[in-house]
Protein backbone atom coordinates (compact mmCIF):
# COMPACT_ATOMS: atom_id res chain seq x y z
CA UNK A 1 -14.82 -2.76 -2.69
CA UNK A 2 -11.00 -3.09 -2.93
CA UNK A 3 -9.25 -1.24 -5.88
CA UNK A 4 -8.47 -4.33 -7.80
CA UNK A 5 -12.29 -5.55 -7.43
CA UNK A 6 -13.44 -1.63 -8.92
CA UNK A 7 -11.11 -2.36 -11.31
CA UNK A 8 -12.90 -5.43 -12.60
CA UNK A 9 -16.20 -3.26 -12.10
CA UNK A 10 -14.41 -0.80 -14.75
CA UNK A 11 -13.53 -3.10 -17.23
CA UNK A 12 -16.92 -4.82 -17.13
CA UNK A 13 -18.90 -1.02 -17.90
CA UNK A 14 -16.32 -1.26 -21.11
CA UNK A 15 -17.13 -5.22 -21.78
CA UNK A 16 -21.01 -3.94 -21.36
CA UNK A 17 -20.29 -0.77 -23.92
CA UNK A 18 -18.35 -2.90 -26.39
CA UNK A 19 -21.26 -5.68 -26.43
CA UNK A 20 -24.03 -3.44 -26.58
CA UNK A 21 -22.46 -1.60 -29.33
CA UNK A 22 -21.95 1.99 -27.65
CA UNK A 23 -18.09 1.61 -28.11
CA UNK A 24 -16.10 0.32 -30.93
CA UNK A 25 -12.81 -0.87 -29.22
CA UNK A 26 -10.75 -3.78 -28.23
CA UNK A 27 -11.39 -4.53 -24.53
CA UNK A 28 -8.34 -3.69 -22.62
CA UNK A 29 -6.91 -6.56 -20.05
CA UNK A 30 -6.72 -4.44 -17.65
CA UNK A 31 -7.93 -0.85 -16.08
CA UNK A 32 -5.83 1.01 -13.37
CA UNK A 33 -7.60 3.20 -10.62
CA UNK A 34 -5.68 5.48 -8.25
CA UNK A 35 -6.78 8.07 -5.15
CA UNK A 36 -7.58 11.33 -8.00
CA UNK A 37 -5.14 13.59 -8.44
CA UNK A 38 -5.51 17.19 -8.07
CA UNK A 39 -8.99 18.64 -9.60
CA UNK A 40 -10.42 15.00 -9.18
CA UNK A 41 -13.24 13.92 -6.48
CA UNK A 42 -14.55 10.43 -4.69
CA UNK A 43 -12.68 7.98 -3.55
CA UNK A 44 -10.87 6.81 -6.88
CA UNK A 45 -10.19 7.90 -10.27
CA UNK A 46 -9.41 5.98 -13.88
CA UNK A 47 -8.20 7.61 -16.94
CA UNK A 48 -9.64 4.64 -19.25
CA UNK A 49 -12.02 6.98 -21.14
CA UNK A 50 -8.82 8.89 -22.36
CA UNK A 51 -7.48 5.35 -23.25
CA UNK A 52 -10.01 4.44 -25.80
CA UNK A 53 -11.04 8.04 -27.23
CA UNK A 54 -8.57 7.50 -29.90
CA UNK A 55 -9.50 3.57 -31.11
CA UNK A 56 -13.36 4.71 -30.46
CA UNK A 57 -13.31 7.43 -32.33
CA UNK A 58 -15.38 9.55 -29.65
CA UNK A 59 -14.45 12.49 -27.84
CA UNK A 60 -12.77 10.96 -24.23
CA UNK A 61 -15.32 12.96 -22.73
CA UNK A 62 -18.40 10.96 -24.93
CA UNK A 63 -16.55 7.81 -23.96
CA UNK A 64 -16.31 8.69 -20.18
CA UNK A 65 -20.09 9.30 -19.85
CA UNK A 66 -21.04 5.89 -21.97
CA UNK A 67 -19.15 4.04 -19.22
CA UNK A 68 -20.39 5.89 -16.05
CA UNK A 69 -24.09 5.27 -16.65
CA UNK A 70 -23.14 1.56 -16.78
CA UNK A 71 -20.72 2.13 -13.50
CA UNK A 72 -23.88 3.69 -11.52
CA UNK A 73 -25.50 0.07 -12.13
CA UNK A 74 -23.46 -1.03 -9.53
CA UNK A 75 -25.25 -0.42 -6.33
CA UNK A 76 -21.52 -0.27 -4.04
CA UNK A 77 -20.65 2.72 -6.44
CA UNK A 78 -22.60 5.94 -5.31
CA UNK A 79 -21.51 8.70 -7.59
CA UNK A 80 -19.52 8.86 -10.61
CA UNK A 81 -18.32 12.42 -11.96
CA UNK A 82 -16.66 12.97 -14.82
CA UNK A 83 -13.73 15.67 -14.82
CA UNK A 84 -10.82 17.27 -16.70
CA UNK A 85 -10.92 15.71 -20.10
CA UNK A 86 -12.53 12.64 -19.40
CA UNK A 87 -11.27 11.47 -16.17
CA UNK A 88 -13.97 9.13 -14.30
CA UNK A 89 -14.21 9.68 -10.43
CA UNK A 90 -15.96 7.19 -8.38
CA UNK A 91 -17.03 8.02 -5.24
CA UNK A 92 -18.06 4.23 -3.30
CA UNK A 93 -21.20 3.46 -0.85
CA UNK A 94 -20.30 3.38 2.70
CA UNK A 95 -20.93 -0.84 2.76
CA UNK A 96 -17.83 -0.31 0.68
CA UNK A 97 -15.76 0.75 3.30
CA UNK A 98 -16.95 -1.33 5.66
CA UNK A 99 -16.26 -4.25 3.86
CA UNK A 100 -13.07 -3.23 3.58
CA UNK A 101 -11.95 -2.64 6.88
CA UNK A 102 -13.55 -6.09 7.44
CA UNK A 103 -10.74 -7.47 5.00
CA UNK A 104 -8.11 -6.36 6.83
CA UNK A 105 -8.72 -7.16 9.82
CA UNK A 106 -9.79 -10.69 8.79
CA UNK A 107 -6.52 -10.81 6.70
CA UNK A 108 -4.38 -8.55 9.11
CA UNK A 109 -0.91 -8.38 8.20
CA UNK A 110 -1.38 -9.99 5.27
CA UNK A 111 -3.36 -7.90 4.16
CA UNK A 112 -2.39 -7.15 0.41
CA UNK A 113 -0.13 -10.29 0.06
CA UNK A 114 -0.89 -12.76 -2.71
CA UNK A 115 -2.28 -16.66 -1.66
CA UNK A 116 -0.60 -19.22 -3.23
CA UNK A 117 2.75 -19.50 -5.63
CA UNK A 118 2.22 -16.66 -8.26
CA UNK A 119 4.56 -18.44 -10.91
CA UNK A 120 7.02 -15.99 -10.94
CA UNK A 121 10.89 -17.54 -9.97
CA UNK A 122 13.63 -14.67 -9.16
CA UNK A 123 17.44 -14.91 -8.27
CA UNK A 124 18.49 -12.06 -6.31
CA UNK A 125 21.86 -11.42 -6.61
CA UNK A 126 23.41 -8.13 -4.66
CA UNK A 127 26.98 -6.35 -3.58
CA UNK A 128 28.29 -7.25 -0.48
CA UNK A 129 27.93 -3.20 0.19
CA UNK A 130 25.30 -2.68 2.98
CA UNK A 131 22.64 -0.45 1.06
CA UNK A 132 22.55 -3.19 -1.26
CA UNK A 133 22.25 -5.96 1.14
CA UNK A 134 19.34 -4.03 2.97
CA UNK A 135 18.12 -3.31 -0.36
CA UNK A 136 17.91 -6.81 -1.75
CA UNK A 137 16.57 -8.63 1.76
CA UNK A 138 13.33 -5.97 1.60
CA UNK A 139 13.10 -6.86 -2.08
CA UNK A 140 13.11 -10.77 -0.99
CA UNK A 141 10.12 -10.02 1.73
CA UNK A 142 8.13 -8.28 -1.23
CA UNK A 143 8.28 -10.45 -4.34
CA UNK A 144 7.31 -13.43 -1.36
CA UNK A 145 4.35 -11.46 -0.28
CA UNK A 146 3.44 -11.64 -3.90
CA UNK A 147 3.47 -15.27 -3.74
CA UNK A 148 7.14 -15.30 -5.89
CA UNK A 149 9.78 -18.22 -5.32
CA UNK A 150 12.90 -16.13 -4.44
CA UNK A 151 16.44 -17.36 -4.08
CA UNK A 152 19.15 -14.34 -2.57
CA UNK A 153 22.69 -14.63 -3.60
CA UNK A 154 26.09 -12.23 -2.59
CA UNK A 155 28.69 -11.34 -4.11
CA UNK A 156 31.04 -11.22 -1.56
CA UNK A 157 30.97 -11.91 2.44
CA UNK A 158 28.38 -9.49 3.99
CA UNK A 159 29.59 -7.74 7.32
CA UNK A 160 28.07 -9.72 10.35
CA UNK A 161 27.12 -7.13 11.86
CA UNK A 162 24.68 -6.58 8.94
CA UNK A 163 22.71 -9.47 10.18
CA UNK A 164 23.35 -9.46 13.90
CA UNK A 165 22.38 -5.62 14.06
CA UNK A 166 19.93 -4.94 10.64
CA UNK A 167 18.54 -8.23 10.73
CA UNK A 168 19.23 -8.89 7.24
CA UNK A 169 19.70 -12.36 5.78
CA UNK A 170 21.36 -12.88 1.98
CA UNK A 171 23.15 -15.57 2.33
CA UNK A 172 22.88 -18.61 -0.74
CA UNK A 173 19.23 -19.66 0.68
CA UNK A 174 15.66 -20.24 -0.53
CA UNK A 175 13.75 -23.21 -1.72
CA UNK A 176 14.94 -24.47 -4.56
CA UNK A 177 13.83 -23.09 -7.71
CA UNK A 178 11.91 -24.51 -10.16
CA UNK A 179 12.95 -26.28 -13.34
CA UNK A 180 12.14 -22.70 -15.08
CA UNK A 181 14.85 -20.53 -15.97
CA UNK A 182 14.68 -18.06 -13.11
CA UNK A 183 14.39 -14.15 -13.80
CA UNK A 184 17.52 -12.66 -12.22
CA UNK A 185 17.69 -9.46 -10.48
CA UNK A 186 20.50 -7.45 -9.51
CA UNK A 187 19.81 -4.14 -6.98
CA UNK A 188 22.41 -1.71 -7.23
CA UNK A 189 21.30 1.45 -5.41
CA UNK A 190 23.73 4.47 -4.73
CA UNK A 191 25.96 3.01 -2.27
CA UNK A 192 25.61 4.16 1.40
CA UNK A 193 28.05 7.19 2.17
CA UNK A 194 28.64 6.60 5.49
CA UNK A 195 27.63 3.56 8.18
CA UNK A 196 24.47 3.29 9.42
CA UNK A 197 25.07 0.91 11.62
CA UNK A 198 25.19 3.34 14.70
CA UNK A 199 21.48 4.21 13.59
CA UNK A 200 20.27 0.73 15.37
CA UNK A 201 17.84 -1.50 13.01
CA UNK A 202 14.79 0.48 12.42
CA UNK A 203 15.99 3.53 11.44
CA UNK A 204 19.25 2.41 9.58
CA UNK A 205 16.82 0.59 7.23
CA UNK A 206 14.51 3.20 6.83
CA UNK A 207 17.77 5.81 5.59
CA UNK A 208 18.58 3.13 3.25
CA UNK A 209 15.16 2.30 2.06
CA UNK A 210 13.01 5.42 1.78
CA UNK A 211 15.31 7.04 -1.22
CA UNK A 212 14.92 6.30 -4.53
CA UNK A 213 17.49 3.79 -5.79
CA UNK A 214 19.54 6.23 -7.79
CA UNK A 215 19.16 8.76 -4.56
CA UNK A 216 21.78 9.29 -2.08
CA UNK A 217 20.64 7.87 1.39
CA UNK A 218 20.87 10.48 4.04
CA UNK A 219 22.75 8.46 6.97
CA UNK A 220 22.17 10.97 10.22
CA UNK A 221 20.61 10.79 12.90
CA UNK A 222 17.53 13.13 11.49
CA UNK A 223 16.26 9.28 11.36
CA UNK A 224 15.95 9.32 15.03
CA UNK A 225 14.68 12.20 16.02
CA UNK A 226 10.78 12.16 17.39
CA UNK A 227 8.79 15.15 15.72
CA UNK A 228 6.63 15.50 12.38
CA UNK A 229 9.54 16.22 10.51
CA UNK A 230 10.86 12.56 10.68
CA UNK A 231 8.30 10.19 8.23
CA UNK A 232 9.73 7.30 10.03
CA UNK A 233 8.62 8.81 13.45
CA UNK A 234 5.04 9.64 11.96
CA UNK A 235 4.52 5.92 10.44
CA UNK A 236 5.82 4.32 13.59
CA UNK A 237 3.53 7.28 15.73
CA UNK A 238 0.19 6.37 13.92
CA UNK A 239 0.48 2.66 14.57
CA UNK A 240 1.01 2.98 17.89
CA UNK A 241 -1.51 5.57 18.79
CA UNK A 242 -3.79 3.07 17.03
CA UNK A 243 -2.74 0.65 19.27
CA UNK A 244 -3.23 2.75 22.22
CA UNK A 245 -6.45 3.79 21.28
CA UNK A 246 -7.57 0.09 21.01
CA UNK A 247 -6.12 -1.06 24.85
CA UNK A 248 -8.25 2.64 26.07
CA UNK A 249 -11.45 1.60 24.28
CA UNK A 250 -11.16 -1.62 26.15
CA UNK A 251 -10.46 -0.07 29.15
CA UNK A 252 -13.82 1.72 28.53
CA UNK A 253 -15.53 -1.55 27.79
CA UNK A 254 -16.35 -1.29 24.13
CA UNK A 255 -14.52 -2.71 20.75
CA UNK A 256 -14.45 -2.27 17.30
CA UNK A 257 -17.11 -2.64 15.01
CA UNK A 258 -16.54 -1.85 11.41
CA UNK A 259 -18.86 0.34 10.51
CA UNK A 260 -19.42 3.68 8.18
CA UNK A 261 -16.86 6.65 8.76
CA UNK A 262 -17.44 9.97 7.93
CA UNK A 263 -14.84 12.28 6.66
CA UNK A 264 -12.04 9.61 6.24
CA UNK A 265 -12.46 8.94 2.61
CA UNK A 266 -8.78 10.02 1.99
CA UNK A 267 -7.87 7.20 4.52
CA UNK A 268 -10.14 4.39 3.30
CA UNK A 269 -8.97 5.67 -0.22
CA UNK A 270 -4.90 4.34 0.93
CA UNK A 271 -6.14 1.59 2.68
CA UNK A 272 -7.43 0.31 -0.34
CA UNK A 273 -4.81 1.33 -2.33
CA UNK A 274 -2.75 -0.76 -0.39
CA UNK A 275 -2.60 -4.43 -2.55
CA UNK A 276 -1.65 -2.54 -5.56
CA UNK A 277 1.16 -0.73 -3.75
CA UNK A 278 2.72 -4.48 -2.43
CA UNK A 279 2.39 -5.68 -5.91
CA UNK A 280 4.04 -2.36 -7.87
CA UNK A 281 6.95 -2.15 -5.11
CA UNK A 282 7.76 -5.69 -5.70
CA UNK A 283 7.42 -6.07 -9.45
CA UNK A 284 9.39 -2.49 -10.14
CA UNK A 285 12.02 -3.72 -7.38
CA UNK A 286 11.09 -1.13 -5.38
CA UNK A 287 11.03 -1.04 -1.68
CA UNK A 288 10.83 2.84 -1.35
CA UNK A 289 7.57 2.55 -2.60
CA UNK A 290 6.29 0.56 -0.07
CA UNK A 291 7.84 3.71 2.16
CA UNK A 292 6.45 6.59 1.09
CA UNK A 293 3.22 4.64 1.07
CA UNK A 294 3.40 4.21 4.41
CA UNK A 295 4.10 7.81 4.91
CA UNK A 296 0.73 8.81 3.21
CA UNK A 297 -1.28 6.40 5.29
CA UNK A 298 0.35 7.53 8.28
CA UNK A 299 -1.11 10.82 7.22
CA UNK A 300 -4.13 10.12 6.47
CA UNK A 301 -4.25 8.50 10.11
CA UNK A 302 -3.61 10.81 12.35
CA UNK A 303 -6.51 13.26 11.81
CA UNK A 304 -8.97 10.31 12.44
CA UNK A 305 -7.28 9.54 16.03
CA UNK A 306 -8.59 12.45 17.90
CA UNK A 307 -11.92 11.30 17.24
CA UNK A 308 -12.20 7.80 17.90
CA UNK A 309 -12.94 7.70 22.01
CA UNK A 310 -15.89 9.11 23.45
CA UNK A 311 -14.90 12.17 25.24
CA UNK A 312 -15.99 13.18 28.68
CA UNK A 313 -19.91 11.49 30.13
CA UNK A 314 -20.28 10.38 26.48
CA UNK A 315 -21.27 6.63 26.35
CA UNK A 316 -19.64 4.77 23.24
CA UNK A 317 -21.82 4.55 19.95
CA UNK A 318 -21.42 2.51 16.93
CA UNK A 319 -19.99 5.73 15.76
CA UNK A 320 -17.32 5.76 17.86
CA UNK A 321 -16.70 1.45 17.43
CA UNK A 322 -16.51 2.17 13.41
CA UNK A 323 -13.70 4.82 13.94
CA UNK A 324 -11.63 2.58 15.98
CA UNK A 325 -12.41 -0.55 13.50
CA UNK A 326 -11.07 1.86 10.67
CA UNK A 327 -8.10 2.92 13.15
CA UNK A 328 -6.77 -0.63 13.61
CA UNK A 329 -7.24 -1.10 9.95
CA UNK A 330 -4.77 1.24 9.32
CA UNK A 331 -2.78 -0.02 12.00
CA UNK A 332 -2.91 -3.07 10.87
CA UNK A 333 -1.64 -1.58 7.29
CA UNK A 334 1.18 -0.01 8.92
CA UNK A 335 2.66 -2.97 10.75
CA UNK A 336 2.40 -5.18 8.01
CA UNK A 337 3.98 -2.49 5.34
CA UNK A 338 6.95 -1.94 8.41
CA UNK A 339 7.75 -5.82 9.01
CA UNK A 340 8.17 -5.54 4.74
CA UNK A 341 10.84 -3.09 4.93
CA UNK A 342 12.31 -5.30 7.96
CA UNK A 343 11.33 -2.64 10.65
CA UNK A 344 9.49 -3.00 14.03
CA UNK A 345 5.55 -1.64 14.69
CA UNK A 346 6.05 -1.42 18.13
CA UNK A 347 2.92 -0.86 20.59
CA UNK A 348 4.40 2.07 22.00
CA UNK A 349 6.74 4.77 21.21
């Protein structure tokens, strides 16, 4: 079960409660779940009990238990506990997971990227100043994974060497828009202080996207250094130690086979956080989202890894063929979220 499809599974328990009279409340459009937060449990988490004390007239905690004995009617869901003040945590069935990795690796890179033309027509318009430039071509890649018709205008001549050595591209392009007024956006992040051209591709656009707009990028060469300290080196580490671990297991003669995992419930909790990550980054414009997303899956990665092969005379189990499935899932995750931001996945590091 993907976030957004528990997320319909939510809002149905408060259609059922509304219609069978249990809550008095206008049905929301919409119900948000995220990983839990600190004192939470499971796999996700939805304030929406909190939401509707106040229209309901019910304690949030009254609320929260009307709509988990309608949430436990769902067979994928195998626990809901309710916490804190009237948080809901729902902890899914291990088909659940499964079914997941089988989406990504059916959908692989695209994984998380909307089918189709969304409706949604944006004019880019950005400083010929390189943040901005970098800035604006990630945002392009975004809103298009969301299925948006995007046009990218400059103000200005860019450098060459912005294209020739970042591999950005903002010159007056894109498929025509639409009769519809277009909505027009205009990135204007804190200005690089220094070049990052010497940084080489990857790494220049990682100093220039992993801040916060209104941060100051960091241009030094921190960004290339290979230890634990450096996120970029830990995203671009876990995808290729997945990838290594998938040419190994076929040098031992098995592949993978999605299949239930335990004790990587943080990691299938990111991985399916993933689709609402794409679509936040690209409709709050922001691309350093989509980093430090990639950070935390990286994270959540790497303890998984050690485990995946068989180790000495041990012959490979469907144990050891769901790990790897779940490994190239998040693999998979990475490379697509990298190529998003404009930077490499390579195989090996």
């Amino acid at each position: 079960m993907t976030p957004v499809e528990l997320s319909h599974t939510v809002l149905h328990a408060v259609r059922r409660a509304v219609d069978e009279g249990e809550l008095s409340v206008a049905v929301p459009e919409r119900v948000v779940v995220t990983p839990p937060g600190p004192g939470g449990c499971g796999d996700y988490a939805t304030n929406v009990a909190l939401q509707l004390a106040r229209a309901a007239q019910q304690p949030p905690r009254r609320v929260a238990e009307i709509l988990r004995v309608r949430l436990l009617d769902d067979r994928r869901i195998a626990d809901v506990v309710v916490t804190g003040a009237g948080f809901l945590n729902l902890s899914l069935e291990g088909a659940a997971s499964v079914a997941l990795v089988d989406e990504i690796l059916r959908r692989g890179r695209r994984y998380g990227h909307a089918e189709g033309f969304s409706g949604d027509i944006v004019r880019l318009r950005c400083r010929a100043e390189v943040r901005a430039v970098v800035v604006t071509d990630s945002l392009a890649r975004l809103l298009r994974s969301q299925g948006a018709s995007v046009r990218i205008e400059c103000e200005g001549t860019p450098d060459p060497e912005w294209q020739s050595v970042l591999g950005v591209d903002v010159t007056t392009r894109g498929a025509r828009l639409r009769l519809d007024s277009p909505v027009t956006v205009h990135p204007v992040p804190v200005p690089a202080p220094a070049d990052p051209l010497p940084l080489g591709r990857d790494a220049a656009r990682w100093a220039l996207l992993y801040p916060a707009a209104h941060d100051r990028p960091r241009i030094t060469g921190d960004h290339l250094v290979q230890r634990e300290t450096n996120p970029l080196f830990r995203v671009r580490y876990a995808h290729a130690r997945t990838r290594a671990l998938l040419r190994n297991a076929d040098d031992l003669g098995f592949r993978p086979g999605p299949g239930p995992v335990s004790g990587a419930e943080a990691l299938v909790a990111v991985l399916g956080d993933h689709p609402r990550v794409l679509a936040a980054a690209a409709t709050g414009h922001t691309p350093d989202r989509l980093a430090r997303h990639l950070v935390t899956v990286a994270d959540a990665t790497l303890p998984l890894l050690s485990d995946v092969l068989p180790l000495g005379e041990e012959k490979p189990s469907a144990a050891h063929r769901a790990r790897l499935a779940l490994a190239e899932a998040a693999g998979t995750v990475l490379a697509g979220g990298l190529s998003l931001l404009g930077i490499e996945a390579s195989d090996h590091l």
